[in-house]
Protein backbone atom coordinates (compact mmCIF):
# COMPACT_ATOMS: atom_id res chain seq x y z
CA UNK A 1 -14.47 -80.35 36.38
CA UNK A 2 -12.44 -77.77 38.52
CA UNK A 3 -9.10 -77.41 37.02
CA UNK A 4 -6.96 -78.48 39.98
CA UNK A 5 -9.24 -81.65 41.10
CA UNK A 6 -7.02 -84.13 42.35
CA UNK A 7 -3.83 -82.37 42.31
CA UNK A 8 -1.33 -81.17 45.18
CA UNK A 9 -0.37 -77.70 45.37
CA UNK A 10 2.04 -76.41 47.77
CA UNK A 11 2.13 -72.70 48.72
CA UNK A 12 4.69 -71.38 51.18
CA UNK A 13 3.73 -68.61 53.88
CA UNK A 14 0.02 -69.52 53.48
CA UNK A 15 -1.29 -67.80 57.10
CA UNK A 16 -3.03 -64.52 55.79
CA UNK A 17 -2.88 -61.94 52.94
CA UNK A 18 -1.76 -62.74 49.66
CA UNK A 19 -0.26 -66.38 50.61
CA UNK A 20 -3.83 -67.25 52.27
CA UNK A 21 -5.66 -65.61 49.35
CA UNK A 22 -3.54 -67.87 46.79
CA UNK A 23 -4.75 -70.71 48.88
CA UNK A 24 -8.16 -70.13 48.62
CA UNK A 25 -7.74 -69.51 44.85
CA UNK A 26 -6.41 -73.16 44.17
CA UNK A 27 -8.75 -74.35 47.17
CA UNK A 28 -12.10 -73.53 44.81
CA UNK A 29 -10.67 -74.82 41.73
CA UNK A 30 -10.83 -78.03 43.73
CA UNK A 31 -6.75 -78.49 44.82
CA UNK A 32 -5.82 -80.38 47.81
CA UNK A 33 -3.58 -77.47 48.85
CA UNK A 34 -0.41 -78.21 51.47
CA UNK A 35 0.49 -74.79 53.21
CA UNK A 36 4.07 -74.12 55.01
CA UNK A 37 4.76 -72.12 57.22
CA UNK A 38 5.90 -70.71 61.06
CA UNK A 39 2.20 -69.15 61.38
CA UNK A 40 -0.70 -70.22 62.58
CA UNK A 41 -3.05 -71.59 59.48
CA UNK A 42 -6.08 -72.56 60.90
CA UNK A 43 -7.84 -69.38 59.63
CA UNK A 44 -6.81 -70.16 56.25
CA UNK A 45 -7.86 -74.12 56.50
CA UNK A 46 -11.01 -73.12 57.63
CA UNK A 47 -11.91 -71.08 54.90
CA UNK A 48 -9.76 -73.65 52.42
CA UNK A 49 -12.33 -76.44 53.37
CA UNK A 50 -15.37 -74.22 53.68
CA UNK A 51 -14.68 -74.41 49.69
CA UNK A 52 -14.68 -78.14 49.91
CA UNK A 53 -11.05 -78.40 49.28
CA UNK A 54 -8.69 -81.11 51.49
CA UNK A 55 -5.93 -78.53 53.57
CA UNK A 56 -2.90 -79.68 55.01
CA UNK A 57 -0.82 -77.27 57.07
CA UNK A 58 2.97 -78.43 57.60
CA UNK A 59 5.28 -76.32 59.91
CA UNK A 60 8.68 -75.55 58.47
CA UNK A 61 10.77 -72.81 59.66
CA UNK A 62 12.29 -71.07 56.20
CA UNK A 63 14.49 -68.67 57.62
CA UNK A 64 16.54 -72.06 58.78
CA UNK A 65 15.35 -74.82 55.80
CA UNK A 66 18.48 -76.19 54.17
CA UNK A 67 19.14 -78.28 51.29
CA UNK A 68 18.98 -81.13 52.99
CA UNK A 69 15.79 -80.10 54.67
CA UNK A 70 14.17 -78.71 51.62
CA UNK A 71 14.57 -82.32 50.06
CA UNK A 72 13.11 -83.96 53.59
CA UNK A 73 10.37 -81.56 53.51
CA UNK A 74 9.34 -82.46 50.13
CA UNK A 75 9.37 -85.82 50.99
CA UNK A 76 7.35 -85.93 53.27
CA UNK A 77 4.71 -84.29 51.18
CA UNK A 78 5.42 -86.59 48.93
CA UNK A 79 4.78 -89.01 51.11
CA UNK A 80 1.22 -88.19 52.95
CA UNK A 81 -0.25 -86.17 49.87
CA UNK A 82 1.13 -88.44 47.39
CA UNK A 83 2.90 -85.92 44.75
CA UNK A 84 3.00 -82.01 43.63
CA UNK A 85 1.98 -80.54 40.95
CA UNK A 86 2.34 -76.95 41.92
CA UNK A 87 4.46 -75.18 43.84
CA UNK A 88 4.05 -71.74 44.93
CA UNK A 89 7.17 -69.88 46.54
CA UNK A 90 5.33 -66.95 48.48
CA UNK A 91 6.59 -66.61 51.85
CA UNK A 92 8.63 -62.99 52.05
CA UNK A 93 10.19 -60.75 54.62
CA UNK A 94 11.35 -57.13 54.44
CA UNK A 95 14.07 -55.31 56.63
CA UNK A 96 14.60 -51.85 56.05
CA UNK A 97 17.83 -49.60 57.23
CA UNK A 98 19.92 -47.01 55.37
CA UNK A 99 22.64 -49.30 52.66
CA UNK A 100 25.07 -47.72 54.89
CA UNK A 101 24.23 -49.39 58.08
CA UNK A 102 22.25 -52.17 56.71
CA UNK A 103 22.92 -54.84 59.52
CA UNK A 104 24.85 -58.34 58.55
CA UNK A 105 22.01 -60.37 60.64
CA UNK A 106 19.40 -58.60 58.74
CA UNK A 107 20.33 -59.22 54.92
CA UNK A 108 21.33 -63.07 55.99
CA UNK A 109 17.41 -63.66 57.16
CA UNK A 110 16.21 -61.58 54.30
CA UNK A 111 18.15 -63.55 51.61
CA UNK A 112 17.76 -67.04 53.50
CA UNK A 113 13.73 -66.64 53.56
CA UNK A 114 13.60 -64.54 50.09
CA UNK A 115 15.93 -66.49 47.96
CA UNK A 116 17.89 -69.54 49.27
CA UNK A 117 14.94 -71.15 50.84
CA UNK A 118 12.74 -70.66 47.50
CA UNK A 119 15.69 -71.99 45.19
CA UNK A 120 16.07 -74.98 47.24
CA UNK A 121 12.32 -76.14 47.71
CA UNK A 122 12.23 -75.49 43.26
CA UNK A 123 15.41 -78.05 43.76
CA UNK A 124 13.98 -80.30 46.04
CA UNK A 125 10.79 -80.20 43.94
CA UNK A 126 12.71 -80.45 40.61
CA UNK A 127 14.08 -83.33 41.47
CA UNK A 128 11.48 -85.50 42.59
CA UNK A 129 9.92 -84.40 39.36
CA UNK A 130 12.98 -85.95 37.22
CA UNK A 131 13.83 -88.81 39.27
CA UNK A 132 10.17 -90.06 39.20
CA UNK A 133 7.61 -88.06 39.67
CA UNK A 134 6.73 -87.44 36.20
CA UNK A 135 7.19 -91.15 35.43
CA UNK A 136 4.20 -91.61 37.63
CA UNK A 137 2.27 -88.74 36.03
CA UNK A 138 -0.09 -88.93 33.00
CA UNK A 139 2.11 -88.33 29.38
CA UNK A 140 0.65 -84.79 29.60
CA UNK A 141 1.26 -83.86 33.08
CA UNK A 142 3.61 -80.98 33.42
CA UNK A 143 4.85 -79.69 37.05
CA UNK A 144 4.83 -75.88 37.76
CA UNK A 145 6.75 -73.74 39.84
CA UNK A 146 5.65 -69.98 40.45
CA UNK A 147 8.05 -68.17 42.26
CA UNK A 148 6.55 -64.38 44.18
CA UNK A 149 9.11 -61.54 43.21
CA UNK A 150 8.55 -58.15 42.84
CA UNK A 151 8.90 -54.94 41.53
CA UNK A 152 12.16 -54.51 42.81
CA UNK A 153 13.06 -57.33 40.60
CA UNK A 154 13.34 -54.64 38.34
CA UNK A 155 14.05 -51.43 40.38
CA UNK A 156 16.32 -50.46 43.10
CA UNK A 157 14.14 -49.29 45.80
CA UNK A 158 15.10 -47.39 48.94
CA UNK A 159 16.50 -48.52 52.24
CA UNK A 160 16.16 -52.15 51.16
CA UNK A 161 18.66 -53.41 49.30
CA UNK A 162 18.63 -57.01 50.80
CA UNK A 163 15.15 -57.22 49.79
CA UNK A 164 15.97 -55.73 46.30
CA UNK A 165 18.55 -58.24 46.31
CA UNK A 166 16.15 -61.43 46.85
CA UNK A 167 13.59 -60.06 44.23
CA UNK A 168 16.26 -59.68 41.69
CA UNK A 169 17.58 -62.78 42.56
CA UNK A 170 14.50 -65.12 42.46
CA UNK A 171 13.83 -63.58 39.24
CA UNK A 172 17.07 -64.99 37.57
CA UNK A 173 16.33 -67.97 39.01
CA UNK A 174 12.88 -68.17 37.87
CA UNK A 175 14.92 -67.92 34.44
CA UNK A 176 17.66 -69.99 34.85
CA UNK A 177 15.26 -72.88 35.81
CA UNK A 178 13.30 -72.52 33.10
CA UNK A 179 16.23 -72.77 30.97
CA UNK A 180 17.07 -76.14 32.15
CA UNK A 181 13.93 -77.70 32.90
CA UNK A 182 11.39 -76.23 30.00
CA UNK A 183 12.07 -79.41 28.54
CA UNK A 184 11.39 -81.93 31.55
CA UNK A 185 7.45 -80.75 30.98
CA UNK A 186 8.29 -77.89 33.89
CA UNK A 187 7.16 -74.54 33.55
CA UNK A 188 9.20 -72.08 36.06
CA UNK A 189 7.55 -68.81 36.41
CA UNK A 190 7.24 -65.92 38.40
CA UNK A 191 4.29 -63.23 40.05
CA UNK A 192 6.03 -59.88 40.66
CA UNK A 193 2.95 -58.07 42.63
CA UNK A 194 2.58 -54.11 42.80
CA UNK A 195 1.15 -52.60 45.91
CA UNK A 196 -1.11 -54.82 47.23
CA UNK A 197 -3.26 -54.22 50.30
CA UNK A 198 -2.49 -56.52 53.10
CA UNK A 199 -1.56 -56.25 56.93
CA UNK A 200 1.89 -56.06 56.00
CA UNK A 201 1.27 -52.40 53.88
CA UNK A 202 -1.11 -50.53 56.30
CA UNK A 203 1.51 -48.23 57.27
CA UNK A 204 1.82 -46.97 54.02
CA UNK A 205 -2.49 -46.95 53.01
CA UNK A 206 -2.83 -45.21 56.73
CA UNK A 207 -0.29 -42.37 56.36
CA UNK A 208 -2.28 -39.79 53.84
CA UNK A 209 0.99 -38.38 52.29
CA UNK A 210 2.45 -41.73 51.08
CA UNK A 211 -0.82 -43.38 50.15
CA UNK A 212 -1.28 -40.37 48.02
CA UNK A 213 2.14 -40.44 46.33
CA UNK A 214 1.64 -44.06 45.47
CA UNK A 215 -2.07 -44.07 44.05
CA UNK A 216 -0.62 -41.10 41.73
CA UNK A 217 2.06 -43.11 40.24
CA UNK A 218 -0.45 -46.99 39.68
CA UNK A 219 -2.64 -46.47 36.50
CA UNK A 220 -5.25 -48.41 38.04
CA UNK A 221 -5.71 -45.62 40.62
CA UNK A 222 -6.18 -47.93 43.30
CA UNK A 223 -3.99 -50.66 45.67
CA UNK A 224 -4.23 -54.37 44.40
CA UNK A 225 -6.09 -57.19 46.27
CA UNK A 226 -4.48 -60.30 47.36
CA UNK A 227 -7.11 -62.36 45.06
CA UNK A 228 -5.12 -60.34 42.08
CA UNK A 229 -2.10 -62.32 43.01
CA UNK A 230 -3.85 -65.11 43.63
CA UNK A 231 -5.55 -65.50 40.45
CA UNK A 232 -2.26 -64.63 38.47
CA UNK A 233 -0.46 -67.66 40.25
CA UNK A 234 -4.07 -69.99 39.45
CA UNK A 235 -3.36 -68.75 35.47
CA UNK A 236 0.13 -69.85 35.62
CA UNK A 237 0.06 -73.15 37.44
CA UNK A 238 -2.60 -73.90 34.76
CA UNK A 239 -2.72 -75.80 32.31
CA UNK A 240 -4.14 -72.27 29.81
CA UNK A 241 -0.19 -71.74 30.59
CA UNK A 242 1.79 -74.27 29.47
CA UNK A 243 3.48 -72.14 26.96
CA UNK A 244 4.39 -70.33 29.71
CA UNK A 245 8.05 -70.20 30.99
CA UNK A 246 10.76 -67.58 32.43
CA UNK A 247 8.12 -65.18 32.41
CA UNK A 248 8.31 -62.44 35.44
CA UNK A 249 4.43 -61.64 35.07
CA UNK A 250 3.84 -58.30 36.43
CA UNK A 251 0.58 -57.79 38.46
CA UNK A 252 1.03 -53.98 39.85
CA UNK A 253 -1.99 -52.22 38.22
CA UNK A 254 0.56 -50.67 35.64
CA UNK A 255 2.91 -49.33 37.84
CA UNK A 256 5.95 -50.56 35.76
CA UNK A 257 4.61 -48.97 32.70
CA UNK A 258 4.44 -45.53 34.37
């Protein structure tokens, strides 16, 4: 038996790199996975239901979602997949610009998408849970959230302090939820990946001098895959992790310990 047979996962920002790779993760442990996002996701449902898993791809716009919206949006899942028992906050943006100058528009779509929008899906999520949805779940059913932050939830970083700001954030969250709802039978973790190779870091692997500096400092020696993350969110959504809870797991080939 696959460990997620006949259970909903929902994965934000699911249309490539490490949100499509956490997809395909749950996808061949057999979970009917529901992917939101802006994005086109038909490259990741194909290769979702090439695994034999059921793929359902709901457009939401994040950088606008609202409370309200959040609690709609999980409805509706709710409604056509017929529960959750994972949810995966991954979808991310990143603005750079001297602290200085940093513009007002920028840090509002960095925090919306990075923080608010995550906190309020956990809510929306979190609440079906405890008005119901474990009710309707067997005795030892728990419901996990795994939030993506980073490794500036524990440094500063340069010429990105919004983004600093949402990783740092997210990761008290991740805590303060747990807190509260360890003992509702949730588990609120959180992934905070290293330097991963995806579309979105290319810049950095293509320019010699910078890839250099940053395979120096990782223990590992190399750049992380996506399937690293994605078998790190598996773990915790797992049942092998029910013990699990406030933990910021660090994936980042030993970056952090450097």
């Amino acid at each position: 038996m696959k460990r997620f047979a006949n259970k909903v996962v929902v994965v934000t920002g699911t249309s490539r790199g490490i949100g499509q790779a956490i997809v395909l993760g749950f996808a061949g442990e057999g979970a009917h996975v529901v992917g939101i996002g802006t994005s086109d996701q038909s490259d990741t449902a194909t290769k979702a239901r090439a695994l034999g898993a059921k793929f359902t791809a709901v457009a939401a716009d994040l950088g606008q979602l609202s409370q309200k919206g959040a609690g709609e949006l999980v409805a509706q899942i709710v409604k056509e997949a017929g529960r959750v028992d994972a949810l995966v906050n991954n979808a991310g943006i990143i603005r750079r610009a001297p602290a200085a100058d940093f513009p007002e528009a920028d840090w509002n779509a960095v925090i919306q998408i990075n923080l608010t929008a995550p906190f309020f899906l956990c809510q929306a999520v979190g609440k079906w849970w405890l008005t119901g949805g474990r009710e309707q779940s067997a005795p030892e059913a728990r419901l996990k959230i795994v939030n993506i932050a980073s490794m500036l939830s524990f440094q500063g970083g340069i010429l990105v302090p919004a983004y600093t700001a949402s990783k740092s954030g997210i990761a008290g969250v991740t805590k303060a939820l747990a807190n509260e709802w360890a003992k509702e039978r949730i588990n609120v973790n959180a992934i905070a990946p290293g330097y991963i190779a995806t579309e979105n870091t290319r810049p950095l692997r293509e320019d010699t001098k910078r890839n250099d500096s940053i395979l120096s400092r990782i223990p590992e020696g190399r750049w992380g895959a996506p399937e690293d993350i994605s078998g790190g969110c598996v773990f915790l959504a797992s049942a092998e992790a029910n013990y699990l809870n406030g933990t910021i797991l660090n994936i980042d080939g030993g970056w952090l310990a450097r």
